[in-house]
N, C-alpha and C. Protein backbone atom coordinates (compact mmCIF):
# COMPACT_ATOMS: atom_id res chain seq x y z
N UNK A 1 -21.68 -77.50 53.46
CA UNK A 1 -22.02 -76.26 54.18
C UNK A 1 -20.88 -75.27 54.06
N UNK A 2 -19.59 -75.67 54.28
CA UNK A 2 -18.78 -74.69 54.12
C UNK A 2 -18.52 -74.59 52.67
N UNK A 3 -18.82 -74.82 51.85
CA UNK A 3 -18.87 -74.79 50.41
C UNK A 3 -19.30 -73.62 50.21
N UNK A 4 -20.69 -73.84 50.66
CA UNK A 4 -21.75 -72.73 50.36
C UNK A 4 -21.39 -71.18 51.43
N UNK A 5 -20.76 -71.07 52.35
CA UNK A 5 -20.66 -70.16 53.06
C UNK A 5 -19.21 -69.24 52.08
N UNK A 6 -18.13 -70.16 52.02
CA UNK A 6 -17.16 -69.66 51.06
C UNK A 6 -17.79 -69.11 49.66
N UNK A 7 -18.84 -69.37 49.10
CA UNK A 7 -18.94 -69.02 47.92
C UNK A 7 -20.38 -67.49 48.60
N UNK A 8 -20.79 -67.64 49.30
CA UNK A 8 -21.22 -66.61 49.90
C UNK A 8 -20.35 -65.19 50.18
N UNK A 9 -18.87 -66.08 50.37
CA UNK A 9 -18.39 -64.41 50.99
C UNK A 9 -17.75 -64.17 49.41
N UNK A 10 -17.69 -64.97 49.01
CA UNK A 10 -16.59 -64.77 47.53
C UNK A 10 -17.70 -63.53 47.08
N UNK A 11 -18.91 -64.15 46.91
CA UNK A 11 -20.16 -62.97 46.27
C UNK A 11 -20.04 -61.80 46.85
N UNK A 12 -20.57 -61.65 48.66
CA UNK A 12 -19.85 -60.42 49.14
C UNK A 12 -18.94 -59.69 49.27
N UNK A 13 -17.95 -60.41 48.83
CA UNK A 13 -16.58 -59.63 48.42
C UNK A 13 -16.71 -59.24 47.20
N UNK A 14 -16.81 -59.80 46.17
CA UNK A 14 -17.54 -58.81 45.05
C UNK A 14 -18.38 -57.36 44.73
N UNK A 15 -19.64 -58.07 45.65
CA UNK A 15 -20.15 -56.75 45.25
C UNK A 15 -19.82 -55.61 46.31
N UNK A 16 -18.94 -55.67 46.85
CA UNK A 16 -18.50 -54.73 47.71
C UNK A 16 -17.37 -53.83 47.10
N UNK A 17 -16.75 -54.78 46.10
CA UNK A 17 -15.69 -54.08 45.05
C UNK A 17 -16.32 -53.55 44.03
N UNK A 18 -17.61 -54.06 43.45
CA UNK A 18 -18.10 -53.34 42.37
C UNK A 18 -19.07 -51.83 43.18
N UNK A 19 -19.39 -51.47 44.65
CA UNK A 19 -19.87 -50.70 45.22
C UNK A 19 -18.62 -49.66 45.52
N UNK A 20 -17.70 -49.54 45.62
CA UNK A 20 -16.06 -48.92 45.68
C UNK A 20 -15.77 -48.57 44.78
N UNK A 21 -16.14 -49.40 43.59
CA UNK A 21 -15.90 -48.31 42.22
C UNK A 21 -16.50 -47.56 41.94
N UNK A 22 -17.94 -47.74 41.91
CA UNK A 22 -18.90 -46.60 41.67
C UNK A 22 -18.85 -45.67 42.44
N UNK A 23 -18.59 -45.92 43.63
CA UNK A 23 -18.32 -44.57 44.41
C UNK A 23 -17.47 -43.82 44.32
N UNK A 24 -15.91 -44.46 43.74
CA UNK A 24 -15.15 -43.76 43.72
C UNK A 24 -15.35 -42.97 42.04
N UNK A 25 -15.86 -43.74 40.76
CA UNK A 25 -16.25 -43.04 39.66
C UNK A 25 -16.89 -41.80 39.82
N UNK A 26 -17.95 -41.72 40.75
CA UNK A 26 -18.37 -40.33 40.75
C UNK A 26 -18.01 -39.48 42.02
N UNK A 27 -16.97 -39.69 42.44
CA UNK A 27 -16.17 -38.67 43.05
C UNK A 27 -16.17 -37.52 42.58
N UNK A 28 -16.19 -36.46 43.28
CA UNK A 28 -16.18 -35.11 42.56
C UNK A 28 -14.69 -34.62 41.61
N UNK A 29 -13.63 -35.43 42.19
CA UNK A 29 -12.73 -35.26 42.08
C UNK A 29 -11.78 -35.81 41.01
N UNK A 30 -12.53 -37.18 41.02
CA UNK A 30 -12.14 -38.12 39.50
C UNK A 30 -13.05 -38.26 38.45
N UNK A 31 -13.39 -36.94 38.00
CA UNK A 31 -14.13 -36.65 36.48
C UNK A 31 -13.17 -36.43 35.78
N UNK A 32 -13.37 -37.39 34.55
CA UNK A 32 -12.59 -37.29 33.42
C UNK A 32 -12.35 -36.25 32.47
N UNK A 33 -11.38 -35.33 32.44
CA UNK A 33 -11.23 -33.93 31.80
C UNK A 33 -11.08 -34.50 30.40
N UNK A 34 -12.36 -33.09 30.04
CA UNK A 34 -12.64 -33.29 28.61
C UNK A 34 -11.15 -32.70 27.35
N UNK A 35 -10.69 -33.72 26.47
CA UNK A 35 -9.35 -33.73 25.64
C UNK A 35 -9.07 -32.24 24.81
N UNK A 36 -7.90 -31.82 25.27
CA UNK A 36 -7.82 -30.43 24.38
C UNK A 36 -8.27 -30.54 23.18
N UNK A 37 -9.12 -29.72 22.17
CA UNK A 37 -8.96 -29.91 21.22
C UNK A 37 -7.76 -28.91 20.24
N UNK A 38 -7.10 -29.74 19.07
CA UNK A 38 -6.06 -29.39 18.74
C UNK A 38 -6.40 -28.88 16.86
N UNK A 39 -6.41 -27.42 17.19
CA UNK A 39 -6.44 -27.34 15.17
C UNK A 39 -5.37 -27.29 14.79
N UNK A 40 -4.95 -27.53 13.30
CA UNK A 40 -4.38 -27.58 12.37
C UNK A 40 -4.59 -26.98 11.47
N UNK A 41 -4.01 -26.06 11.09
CA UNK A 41 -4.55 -25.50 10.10
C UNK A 41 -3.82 -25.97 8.61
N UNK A 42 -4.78 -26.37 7.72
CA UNK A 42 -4.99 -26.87 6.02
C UNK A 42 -3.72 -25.79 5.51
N UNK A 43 -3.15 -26.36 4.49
CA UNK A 43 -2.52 -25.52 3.41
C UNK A 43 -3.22 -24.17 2.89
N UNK A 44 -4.76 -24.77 2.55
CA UNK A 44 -5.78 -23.92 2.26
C UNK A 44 -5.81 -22.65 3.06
N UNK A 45 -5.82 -23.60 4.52
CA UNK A 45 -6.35 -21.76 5.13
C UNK A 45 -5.13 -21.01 5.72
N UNK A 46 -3.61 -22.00 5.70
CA UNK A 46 -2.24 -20.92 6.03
C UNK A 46 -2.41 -20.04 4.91
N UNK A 47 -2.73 -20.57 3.74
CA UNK A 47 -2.36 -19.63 2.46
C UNK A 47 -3.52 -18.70 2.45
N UNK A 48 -4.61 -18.67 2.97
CA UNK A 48 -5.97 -17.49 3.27
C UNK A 48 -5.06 -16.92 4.11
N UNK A 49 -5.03 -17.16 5.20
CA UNK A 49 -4.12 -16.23 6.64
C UNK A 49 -3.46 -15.21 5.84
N UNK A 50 -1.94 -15.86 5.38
CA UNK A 50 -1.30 -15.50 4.47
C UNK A 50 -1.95 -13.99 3.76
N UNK A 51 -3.08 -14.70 2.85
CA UNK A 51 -3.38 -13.46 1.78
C UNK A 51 -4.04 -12.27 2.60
N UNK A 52 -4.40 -12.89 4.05
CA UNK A 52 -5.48 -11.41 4.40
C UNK A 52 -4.08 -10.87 5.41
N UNK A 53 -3.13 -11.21 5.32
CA UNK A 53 -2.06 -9.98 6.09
C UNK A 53 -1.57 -9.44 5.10
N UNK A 54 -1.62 -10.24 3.81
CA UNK A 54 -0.85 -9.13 2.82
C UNK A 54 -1.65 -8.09 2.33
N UNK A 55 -3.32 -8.58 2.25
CA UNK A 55 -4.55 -7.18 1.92
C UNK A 55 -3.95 -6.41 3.02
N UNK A 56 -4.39 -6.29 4.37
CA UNK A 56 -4.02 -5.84 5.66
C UNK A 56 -2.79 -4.86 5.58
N UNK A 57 -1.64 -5.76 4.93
CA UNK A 57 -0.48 -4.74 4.48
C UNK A 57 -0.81 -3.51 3.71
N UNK A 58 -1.29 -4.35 2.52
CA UNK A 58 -1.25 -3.48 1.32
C UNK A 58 -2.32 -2.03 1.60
N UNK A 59 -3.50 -2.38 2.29
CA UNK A 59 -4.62 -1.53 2.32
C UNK A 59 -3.80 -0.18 3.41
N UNK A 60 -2.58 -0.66 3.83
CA UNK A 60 -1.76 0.39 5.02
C UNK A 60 -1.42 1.50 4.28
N UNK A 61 -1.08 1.51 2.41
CA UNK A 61 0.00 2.19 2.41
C UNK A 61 -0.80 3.68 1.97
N UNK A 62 0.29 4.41 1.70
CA UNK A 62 -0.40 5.76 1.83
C UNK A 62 -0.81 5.79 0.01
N UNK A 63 -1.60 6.67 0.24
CA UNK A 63 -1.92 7.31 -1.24
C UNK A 63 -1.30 8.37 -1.97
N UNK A 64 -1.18 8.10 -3.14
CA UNK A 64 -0.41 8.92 -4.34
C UNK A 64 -1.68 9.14 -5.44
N UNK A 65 -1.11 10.32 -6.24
CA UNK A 65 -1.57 10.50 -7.56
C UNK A 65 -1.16 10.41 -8.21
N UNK A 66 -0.90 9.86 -9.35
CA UNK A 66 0.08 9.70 -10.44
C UNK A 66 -0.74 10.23 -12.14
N UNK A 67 -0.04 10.51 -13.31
CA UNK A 67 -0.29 11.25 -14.00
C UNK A 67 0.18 10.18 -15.21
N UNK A 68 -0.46 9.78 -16.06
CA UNK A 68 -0.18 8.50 -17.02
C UNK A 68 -0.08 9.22 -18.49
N UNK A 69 0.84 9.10 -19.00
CA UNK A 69 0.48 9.81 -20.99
C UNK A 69 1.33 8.52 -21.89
N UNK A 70 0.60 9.24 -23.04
CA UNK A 70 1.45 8.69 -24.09
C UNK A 70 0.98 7.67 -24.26
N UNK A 71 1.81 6.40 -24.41
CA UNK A 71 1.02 5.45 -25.51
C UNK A 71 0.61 4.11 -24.58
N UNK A 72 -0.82 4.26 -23.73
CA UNK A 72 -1.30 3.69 -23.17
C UNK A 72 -3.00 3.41 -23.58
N UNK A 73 -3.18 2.49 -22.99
CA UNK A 73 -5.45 2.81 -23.62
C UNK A 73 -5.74 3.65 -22.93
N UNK A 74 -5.26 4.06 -21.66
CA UNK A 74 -6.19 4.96 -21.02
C UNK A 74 -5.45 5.73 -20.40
N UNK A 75 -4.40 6.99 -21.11
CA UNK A 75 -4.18 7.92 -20.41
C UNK A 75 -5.19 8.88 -19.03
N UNK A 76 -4.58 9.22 -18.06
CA UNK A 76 -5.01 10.07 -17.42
C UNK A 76 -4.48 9.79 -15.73
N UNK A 77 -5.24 10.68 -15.03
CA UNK A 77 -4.84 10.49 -13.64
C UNK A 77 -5.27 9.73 -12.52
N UNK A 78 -4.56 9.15 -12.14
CA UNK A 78 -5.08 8.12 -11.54
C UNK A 78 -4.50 7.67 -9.71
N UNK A 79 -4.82 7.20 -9.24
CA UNK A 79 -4.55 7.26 -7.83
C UNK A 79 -4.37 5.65 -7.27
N UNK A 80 -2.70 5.66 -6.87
CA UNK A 80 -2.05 4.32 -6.65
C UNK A 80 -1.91 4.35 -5.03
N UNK A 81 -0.52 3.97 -4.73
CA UNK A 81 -0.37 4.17 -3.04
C UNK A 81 1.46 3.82 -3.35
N UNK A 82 1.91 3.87 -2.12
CA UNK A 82 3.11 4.34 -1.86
C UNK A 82 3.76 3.06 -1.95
N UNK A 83 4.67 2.90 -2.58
CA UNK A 83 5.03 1.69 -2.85
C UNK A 83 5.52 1.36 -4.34
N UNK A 84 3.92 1.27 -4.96
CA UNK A 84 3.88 0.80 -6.44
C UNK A 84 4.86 1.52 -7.12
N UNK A 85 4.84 0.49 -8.37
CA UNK A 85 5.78 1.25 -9.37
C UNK A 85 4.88 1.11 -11.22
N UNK A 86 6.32 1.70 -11.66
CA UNK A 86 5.24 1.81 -13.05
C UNK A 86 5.07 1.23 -13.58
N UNK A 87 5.42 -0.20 -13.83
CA UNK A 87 4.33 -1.32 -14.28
C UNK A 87 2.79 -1.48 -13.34
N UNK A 88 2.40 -0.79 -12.37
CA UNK A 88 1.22 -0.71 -11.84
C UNK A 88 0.71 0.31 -12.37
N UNK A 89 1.48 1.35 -12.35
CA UNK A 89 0.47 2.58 -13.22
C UNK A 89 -0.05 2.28 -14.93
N UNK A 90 0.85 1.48 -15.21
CA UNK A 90 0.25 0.82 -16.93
C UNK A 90 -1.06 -0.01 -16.78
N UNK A 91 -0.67 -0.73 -15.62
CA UNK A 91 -1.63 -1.55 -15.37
C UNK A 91 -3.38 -0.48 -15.56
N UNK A 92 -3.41 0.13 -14.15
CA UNK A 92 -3.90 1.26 -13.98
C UNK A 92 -4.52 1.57 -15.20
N UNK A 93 -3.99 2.56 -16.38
CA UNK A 93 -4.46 3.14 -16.89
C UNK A 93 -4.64 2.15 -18.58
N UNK A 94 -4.87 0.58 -18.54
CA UNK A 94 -5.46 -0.34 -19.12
C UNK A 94 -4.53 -1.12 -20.00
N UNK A 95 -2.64 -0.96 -19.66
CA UNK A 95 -1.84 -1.71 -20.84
C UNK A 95 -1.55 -0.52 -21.43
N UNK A 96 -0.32 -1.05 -21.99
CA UNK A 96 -0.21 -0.10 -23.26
C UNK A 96 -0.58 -0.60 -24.66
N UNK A 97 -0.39 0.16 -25.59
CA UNK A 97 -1.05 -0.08 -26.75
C UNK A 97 -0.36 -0.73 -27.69
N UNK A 98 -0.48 -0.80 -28.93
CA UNK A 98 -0.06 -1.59 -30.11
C UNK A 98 1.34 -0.87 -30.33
N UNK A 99 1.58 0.84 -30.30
CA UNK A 99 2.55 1.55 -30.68
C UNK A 99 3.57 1.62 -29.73
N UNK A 100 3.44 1.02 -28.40
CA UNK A 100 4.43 1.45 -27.13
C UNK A 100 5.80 0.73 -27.19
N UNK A 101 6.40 1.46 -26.70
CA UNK A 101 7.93 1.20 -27.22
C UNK A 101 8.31 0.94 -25.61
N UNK A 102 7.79 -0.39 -25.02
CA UNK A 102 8.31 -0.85 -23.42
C UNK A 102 10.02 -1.14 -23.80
N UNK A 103 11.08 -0.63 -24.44
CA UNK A 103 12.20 -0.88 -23.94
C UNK A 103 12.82 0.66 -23.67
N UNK A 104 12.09 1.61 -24.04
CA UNK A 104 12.50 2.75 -22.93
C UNK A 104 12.18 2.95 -21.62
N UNK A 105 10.89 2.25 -21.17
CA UNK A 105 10.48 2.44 -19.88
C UNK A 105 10.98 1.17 -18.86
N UNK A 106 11.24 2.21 -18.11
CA UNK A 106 12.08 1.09 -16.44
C UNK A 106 10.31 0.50 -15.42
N UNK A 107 10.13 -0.28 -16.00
CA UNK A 107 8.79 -0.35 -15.27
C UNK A 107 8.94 -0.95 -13.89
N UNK A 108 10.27 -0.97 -13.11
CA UNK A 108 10.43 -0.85 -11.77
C UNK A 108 10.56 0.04 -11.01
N UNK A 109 10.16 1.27 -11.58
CA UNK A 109 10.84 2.64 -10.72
C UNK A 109 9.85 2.56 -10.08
N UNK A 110 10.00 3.04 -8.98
CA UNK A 110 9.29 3.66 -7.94
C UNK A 110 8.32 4.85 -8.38
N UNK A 111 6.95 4.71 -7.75
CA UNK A 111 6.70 6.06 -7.95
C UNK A 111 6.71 7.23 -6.91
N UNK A 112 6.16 8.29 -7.00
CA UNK A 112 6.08 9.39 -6.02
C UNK A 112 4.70 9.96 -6.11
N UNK A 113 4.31 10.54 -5.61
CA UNK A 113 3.17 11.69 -5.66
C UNK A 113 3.48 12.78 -6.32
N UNK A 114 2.36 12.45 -7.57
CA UNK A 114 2.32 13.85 -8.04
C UNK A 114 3.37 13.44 -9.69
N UNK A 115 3.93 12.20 -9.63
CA UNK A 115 4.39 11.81 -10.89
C UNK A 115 3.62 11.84 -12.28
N UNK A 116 4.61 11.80 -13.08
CA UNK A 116 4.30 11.90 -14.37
C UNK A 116 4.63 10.67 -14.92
N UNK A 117 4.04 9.92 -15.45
CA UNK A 117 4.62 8.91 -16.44
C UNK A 117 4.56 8.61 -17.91
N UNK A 118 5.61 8.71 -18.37
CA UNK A 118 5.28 9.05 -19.88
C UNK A 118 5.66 7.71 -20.57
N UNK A 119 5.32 7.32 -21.87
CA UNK A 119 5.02 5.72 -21.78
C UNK A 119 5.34 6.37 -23.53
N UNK A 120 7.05 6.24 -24.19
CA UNK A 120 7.13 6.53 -25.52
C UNK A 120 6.52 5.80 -26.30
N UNK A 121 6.16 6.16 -27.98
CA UNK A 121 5.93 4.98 -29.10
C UNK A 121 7.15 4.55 -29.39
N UNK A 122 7.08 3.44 -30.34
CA UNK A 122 8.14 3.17 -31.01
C UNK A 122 8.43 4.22 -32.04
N UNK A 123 10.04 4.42 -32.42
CA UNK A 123 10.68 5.26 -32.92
C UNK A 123 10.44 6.88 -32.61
N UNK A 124 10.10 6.91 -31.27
CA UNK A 124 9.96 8.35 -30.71
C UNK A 124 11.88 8.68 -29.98
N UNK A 125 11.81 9.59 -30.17
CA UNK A 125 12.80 10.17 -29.28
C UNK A 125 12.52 10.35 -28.14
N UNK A 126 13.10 10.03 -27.00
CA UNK A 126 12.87 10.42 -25.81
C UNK A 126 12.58 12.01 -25.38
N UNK A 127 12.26 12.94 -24.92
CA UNK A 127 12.61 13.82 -24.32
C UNK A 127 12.58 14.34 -23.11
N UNK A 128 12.18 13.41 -22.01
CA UNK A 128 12.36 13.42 -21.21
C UNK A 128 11.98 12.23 -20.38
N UNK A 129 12.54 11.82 -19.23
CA UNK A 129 12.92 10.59 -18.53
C UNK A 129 11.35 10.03 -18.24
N UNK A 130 11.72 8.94 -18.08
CA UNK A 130 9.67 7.41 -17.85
C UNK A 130 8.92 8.83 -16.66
N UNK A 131 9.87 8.86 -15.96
CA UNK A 131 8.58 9.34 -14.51
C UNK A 131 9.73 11.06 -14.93
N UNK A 132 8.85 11.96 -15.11
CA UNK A 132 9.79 13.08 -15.52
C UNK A 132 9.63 13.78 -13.95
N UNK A 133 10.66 14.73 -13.69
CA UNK A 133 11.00 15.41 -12.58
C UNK A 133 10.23 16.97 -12.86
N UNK A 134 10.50 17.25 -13.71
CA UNK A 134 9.60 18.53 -13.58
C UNK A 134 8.81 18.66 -15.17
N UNK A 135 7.51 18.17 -15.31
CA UNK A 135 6.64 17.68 -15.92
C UNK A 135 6.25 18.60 -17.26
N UNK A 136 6.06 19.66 -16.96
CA UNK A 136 5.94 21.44 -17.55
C UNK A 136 6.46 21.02 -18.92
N UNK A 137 6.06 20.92 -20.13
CA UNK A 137 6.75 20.96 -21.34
C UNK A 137 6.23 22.54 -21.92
N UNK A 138 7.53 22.82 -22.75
CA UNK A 138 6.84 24.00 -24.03
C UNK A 138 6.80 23.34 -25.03
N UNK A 139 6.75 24.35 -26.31
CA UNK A 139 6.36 23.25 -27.49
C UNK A 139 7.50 22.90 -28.27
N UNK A 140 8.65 23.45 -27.52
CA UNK A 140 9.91 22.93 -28.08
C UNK A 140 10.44 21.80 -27.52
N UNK A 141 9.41 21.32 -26.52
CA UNK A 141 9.97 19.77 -25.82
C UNK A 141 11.01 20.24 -24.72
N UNK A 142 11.13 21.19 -24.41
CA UNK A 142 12.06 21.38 -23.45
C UNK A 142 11.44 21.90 -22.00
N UNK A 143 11.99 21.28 -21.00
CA UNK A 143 10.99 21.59 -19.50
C UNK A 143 10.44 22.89 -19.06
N UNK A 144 9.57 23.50 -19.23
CA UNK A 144 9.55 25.44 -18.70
C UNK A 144 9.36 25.16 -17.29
N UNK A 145 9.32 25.89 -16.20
CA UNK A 145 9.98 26.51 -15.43
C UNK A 145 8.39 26.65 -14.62
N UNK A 146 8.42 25.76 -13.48
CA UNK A 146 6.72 26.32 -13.06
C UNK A 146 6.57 27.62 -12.38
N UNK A 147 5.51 28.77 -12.97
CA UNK A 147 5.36 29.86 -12.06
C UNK A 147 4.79 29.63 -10.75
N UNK A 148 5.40 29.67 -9.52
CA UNK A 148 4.35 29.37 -8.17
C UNK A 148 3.58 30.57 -7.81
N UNK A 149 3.71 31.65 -8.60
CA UNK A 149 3.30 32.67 -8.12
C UNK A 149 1.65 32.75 -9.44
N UNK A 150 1.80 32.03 -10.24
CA UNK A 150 0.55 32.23 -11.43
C UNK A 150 0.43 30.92 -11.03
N UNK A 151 0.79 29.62 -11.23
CA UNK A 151 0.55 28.14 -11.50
C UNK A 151 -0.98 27.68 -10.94
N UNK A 152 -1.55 27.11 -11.75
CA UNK A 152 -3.00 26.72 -11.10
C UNK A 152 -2.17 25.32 -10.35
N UNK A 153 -3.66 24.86 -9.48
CA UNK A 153 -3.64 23.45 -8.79
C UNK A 153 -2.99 22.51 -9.22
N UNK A 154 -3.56 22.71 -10.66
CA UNK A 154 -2.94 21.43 -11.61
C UNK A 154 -1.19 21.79 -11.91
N UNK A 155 -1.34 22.76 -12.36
CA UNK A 155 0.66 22.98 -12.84
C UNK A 155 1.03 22.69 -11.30
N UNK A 156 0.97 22.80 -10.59
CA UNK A 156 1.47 22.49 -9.33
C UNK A 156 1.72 21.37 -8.85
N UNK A 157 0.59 20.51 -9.00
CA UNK A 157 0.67 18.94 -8.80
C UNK A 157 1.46 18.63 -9.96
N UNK A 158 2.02 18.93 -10.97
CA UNK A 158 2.38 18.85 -12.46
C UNK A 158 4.03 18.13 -11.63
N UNK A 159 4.54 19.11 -10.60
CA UNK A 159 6.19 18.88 -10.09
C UNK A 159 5.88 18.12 -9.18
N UNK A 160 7.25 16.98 -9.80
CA UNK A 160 7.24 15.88 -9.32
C UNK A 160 7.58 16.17 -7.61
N UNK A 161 7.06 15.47 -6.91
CA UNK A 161 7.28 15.61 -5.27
C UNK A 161 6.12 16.59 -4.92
N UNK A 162 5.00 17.31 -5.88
CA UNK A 162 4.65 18.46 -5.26
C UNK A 162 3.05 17.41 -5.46
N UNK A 163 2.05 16.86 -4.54
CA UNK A 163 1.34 16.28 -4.18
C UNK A 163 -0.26 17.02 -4.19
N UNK A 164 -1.37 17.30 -4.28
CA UNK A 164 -2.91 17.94 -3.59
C UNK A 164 -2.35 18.91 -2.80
N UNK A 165 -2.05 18.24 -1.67
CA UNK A 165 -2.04 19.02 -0.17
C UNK A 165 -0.78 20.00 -0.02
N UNK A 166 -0.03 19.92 -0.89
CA UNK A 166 1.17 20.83 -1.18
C UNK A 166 0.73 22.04 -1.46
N UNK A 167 0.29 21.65 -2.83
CA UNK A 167 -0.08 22.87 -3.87
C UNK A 167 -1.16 23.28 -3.40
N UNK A 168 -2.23 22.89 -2.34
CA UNK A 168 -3.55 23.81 -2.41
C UNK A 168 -2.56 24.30 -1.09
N UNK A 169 -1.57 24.34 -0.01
CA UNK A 169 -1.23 25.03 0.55
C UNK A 169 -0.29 26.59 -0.03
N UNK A 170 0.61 26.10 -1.26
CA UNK A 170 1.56 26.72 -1.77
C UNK A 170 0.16 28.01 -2.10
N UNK A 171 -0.87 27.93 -2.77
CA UNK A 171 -1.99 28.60 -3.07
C UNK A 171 -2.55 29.44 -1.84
N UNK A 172 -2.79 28.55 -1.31
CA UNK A 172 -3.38 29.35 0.19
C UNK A 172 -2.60 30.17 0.70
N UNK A 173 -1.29 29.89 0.45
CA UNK A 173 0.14 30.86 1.22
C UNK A 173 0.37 31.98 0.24
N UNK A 174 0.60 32.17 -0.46
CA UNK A 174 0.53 33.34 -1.61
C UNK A 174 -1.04 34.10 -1.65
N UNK A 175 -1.95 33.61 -1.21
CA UNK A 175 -3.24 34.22 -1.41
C UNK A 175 -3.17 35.32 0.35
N UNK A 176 -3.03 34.36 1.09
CA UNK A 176 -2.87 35.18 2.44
C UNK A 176 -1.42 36.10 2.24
N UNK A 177 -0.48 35.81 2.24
CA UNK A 177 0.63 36.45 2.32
C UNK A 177 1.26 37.37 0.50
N UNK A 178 0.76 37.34 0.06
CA UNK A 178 1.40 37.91 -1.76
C UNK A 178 1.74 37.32 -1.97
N UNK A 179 2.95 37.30 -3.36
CA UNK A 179 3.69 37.03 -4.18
C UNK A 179 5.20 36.33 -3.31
N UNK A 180 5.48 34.82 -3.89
CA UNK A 180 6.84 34.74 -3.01
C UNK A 180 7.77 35.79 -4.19
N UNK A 181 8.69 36.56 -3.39
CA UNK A 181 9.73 37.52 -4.01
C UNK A 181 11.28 36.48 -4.32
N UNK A 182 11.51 35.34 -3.74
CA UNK A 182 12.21 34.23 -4.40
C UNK A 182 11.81 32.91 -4.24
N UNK A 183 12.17 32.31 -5.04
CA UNK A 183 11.71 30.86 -4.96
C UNK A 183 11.78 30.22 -3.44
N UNK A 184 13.56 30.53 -2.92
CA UNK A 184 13.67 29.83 -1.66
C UNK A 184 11.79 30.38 -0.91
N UNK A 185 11.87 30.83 -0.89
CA UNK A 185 9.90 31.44 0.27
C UNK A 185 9.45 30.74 0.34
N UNK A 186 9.50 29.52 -0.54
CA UNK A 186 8.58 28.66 -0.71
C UNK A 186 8.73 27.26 0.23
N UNK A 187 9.57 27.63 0.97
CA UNK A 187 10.04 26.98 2.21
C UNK A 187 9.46 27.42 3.25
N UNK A 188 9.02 28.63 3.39
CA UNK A 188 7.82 29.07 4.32
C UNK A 188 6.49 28.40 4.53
N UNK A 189 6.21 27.89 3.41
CA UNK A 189 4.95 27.11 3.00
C UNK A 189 4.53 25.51 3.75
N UNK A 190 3.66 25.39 4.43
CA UNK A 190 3.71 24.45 5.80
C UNK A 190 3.53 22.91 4.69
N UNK A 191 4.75 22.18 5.18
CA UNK A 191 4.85 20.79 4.45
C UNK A 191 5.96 20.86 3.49
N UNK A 192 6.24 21.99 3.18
CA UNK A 192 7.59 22.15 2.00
C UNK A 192 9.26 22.42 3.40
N UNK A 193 9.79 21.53 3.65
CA UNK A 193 10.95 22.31 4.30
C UNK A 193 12.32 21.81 3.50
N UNK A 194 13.12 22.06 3.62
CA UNK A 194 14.24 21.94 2.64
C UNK A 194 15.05 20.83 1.72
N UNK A 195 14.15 19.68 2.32
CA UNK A 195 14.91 18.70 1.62
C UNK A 195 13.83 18.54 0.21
N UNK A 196 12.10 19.28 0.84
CA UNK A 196 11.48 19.41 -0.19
C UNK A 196 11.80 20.16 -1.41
N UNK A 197 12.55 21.17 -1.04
CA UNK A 197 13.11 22.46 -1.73
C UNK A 197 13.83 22.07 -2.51
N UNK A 198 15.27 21.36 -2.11
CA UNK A 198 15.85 20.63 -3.16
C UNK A 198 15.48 20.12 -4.25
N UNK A 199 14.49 19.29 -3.87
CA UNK A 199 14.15 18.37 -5.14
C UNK A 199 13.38 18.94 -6.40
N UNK A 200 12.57 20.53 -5.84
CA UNK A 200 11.95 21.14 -7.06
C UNK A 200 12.32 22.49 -7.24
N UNK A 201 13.31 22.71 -6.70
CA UNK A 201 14.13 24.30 -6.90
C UNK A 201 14.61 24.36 -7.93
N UNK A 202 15.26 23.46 -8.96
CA UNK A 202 15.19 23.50 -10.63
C UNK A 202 13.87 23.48 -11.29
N UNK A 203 13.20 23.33 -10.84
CA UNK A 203 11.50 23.07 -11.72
C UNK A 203 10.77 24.37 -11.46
N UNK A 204 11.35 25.42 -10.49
CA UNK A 204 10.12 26.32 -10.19
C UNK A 204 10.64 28.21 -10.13
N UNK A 205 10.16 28.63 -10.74
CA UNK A 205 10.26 30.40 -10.87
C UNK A 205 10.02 31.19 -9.73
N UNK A 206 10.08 32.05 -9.99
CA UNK A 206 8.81 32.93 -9.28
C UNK A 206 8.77 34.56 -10.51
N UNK A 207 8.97 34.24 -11.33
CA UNK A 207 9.40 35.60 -12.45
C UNK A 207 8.18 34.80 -14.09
């Protein structure tokens, strides 16, 4: 008899411990928080990240026009951004050709707005520098002198530093106001102020 009464409470003591757990399992309080999840990101996609901040960069920079000749497949004008240099403008205007003489050209220079790039043959003489400063040739190869007071759009964009938005102002300012009577005037002209002046006050007339 007491056999059976001891093995009675042993049972009720049991399921009284397995009734304490369940109660305490669904406590409001002891729910099991679901595990952070943790990414990693692949070689693959640091190096995507990577490439879309450098598009992101690149798509920032400002825009230029640049002016391509000489011994390339595809002379002409073409539109880079601020930064590039003239191995991008070759690029640009398709390689150069069978005749190009790449040990005169610095194809790290920088460009500017409104550059010229001239791309010699072999056994040419130079006559004037890869990205020329004031663009204007006569037919003696020597630089002429831009009129700002005659110069169309184009001779205008022709000087180096002198950009679209320059020259259709330099135009607009001589059309409202006359003739500049000296070159310095041309400092009057909204976007040109003196450090602009410097750089094309050898390149430009007014005679």
């Amino acid at each position: 008899m007491n056999w059976f009464y001891q093995h009675k409470k042993i049972i009720l003591t049991a399921g009284a411990a397995v009734i304490f757990i369940v109660i305490l399992l669904n406590f409001p309080g002891a729910k099991k928080q679901e595990p952070v999840q943790q990414i990693t990101a692949s070689p693959e996609t640091a190096g995507t990240r990577v490439q879309q901040q450098e598009s992101k960069g690149d798509a920032d920079g400002e825009k230029i026009i640049i002016d391509i000749k000489g011994a390339v497949k595809h002379p002409g004008v073409y539109e880079l951004k601020t930064g590039d240099r003239v191995s991008q403008a070759i690029e640009k205007a398709g390689g150069i050709n069978s005749e190009a003489d790449e040990k005169q050209v610095n194809l790290a220079e920088l460009l500017q707005d409104g550059t010229v790039v001239y791309i010699p043959s072999e056994g040419e003489e130079p006559t004037q520098s890869t990205t020329a400063n004031a663009s204007v040739q006569n037919g003696a190869g020597k630089e002429a002198l831009v009129n700002i007071n005659t110069a169309s759009l184009e001779e205008l964009q022709a000087i180096s530093g002198v950009g679209p938005s320059k020259a259709e102002a330099i135009i607009a300012y001589r059309e409202e106001n006359g003739k500049f009577q000296a070159v310095e005037d041309i400092t009057n002209v909204s976007g040109i102020g003196e450090k602009s002046f410097e750089k094309i006050k050898s390149a430009i007339t007014v005679k």
